[in-house]
N, C-alpha and C. Protein backbone atom coordinates (compact mmCIF):
# COMPACT_ATOMS: atom_id res chain seq x y z
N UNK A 1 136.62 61.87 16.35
CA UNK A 1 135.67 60.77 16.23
C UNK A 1 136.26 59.70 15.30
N UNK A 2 135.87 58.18 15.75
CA UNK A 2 136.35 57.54 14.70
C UNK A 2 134.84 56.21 14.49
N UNK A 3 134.95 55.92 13.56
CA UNK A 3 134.13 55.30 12.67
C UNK A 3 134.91 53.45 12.28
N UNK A 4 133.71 52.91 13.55
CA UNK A 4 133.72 51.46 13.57
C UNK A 4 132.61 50.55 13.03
N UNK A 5 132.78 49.11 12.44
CA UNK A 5 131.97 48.83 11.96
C UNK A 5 131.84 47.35 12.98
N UNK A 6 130.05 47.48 13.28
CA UNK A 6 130.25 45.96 14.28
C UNK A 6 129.20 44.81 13.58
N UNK A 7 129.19 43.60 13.80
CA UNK A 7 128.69 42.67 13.37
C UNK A 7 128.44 41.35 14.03
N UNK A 8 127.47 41.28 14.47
CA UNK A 8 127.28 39.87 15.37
C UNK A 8 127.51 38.62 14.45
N UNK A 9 128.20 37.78 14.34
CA UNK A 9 128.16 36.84 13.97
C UNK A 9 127.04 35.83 13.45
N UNK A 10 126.80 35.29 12.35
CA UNK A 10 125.15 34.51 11.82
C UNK A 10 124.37 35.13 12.58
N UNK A 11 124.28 36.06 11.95
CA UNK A 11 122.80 37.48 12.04
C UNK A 11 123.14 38.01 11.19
N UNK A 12 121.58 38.77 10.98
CA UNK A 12 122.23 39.89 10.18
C UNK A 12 122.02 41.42 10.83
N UNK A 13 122.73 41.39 11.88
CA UNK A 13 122.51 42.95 12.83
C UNK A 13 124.05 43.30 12.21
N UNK A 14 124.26 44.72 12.08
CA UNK A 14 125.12 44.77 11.76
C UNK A 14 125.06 46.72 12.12
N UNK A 15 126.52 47.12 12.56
CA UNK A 15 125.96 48.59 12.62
C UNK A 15 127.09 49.31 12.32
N UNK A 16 127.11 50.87 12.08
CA UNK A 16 128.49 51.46 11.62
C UNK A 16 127.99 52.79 12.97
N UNK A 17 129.50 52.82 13.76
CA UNK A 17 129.18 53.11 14.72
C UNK A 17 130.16 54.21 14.94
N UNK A 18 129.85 55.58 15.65
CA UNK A 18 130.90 56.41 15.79
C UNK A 18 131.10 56.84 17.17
N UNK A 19 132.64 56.87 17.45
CA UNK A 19 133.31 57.10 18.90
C UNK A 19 133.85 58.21 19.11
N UNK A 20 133.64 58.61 20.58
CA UNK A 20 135.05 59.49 20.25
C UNK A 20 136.64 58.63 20.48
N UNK A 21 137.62 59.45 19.58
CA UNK A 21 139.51 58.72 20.03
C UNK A 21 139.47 58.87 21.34
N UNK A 22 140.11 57.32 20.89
CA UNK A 22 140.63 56.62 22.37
C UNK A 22 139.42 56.13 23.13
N UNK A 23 138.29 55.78 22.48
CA UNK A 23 137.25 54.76 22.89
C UNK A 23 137.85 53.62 23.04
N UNK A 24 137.14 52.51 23.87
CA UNK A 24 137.46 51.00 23.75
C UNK A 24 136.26 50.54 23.33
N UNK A 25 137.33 49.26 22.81
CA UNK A 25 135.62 48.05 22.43
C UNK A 25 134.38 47.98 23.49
N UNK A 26 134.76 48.08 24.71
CA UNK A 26 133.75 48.18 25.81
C UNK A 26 132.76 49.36 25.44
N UNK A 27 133.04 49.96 25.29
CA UNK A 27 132.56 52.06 25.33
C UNK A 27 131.72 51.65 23.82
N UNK A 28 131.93 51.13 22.57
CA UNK A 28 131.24 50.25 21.50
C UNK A 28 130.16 49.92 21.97
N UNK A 29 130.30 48.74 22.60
CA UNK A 29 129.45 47.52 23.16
C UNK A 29 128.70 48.40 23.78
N UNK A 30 128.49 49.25 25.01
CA UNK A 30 127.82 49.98 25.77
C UNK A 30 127.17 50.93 24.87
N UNK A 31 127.60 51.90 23.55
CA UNK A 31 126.86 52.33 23.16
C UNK A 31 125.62 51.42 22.00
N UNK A 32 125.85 50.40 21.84
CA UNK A 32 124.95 49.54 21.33
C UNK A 32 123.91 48.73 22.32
N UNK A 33 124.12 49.24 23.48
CA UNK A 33 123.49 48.45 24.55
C UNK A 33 123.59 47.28 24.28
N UNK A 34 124.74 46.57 23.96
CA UNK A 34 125.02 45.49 24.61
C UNK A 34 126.11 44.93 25.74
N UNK A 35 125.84 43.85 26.43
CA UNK A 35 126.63 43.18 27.46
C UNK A 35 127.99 42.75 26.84
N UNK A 36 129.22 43.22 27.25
CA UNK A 36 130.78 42.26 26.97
C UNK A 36 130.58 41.16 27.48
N UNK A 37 130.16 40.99 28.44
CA UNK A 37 130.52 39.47 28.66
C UNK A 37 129.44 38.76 27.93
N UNK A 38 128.52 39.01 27.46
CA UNK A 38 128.13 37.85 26.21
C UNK A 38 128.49 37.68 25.30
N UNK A 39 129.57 37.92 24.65
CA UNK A 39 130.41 38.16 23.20
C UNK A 39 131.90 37.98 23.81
N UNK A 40 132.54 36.97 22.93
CA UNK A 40 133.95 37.10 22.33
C UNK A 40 134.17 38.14 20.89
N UNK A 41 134.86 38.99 21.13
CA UNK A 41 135.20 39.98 20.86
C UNK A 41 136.32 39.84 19.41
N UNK A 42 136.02 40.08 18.06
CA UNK A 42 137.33 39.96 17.13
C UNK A 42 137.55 41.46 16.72
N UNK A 43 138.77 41.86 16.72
CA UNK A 43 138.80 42.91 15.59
C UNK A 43 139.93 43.10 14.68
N UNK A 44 139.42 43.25 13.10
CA UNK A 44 140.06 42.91 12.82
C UNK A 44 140.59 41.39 11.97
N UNK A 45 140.03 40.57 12.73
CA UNK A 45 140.39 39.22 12.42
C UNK A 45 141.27 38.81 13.74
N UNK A 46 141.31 39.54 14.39
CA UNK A 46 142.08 38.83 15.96
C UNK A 46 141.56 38.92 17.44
N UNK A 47 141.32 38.11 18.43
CA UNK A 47 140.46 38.30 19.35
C UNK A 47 140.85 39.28 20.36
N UNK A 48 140.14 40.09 21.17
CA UNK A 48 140.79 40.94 21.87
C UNK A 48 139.81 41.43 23.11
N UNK A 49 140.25 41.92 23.97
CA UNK A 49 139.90 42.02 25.24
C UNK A 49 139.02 43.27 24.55
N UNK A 50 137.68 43.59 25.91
CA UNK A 50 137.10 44.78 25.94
C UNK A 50 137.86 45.87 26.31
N UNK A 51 138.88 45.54 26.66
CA UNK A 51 139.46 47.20 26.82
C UNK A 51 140.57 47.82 25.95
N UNK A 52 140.33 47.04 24.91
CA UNK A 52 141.35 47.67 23.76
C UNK A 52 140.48 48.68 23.10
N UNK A 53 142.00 49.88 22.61
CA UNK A 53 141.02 50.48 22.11
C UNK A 53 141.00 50.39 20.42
N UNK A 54 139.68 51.13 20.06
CA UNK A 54 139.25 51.12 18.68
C UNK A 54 139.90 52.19 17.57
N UNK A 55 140.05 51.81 16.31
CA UNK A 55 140.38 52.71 15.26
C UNK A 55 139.62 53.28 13.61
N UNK A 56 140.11 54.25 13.62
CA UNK A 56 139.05 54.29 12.35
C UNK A 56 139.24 52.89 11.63
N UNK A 57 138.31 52.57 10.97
CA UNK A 57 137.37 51.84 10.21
C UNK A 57 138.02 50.34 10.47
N UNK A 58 138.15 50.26 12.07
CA UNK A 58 138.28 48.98 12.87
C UNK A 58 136.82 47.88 12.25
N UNK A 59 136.90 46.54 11.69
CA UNK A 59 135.97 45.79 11.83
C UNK A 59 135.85 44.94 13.50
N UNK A 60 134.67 44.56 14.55
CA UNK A 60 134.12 44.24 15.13
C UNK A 60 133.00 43.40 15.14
N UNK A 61 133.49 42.00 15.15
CA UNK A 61 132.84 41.07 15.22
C UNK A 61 132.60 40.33 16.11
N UNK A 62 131.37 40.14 16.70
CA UNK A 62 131.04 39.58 17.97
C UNK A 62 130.31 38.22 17.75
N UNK A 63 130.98 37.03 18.54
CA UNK A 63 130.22 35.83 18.60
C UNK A 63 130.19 36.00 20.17
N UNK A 64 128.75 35.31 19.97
CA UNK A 64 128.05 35.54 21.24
C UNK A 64 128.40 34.35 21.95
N UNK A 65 128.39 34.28 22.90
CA UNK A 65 128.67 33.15 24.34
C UNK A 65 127.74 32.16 24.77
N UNK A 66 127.75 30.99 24.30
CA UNK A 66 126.75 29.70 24.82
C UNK A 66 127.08 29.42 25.88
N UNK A 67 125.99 29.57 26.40
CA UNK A 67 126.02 28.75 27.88
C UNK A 67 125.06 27.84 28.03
N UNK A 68 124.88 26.81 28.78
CA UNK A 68 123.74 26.10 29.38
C UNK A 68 124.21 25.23 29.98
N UNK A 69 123.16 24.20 30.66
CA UNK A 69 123.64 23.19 31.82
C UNK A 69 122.65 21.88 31.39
């Protein structure tokens, strides 16, 4: 198991989250019930696809995705 910490961006949701090795950021996101494609994805301090995977005490920071018309 490894032990990630996630954080939505200006909020204050914030959660400490545990995986099993060789989870991805996706497998994260899904156990928080949330959607990848509404979030750009940092970890770390660098942006990264949902299918990377996670490490112990990886930070995960999600800014969420504006859309409108």
């Amino acid at each position: 198991m490894v032990r990630v910490k996630v954080k939505i961006i200006d909020t204050d949701q914030e959660w400490l989250v545990e995986v099993e090795n060789g989870a991805r950021i996706r497998d994260v996101l899904e156990k928080l019930d949330l959607n990848p494609e509404e979030y750009i994805v940092s970890r770390n301090g660098e942006v990264v696809a949902e299918d990377e995977e996670v490490g112990e005490d990886d930070l995960i920071i999600l800014y969420p995705v504006v859309s409108g018309g």
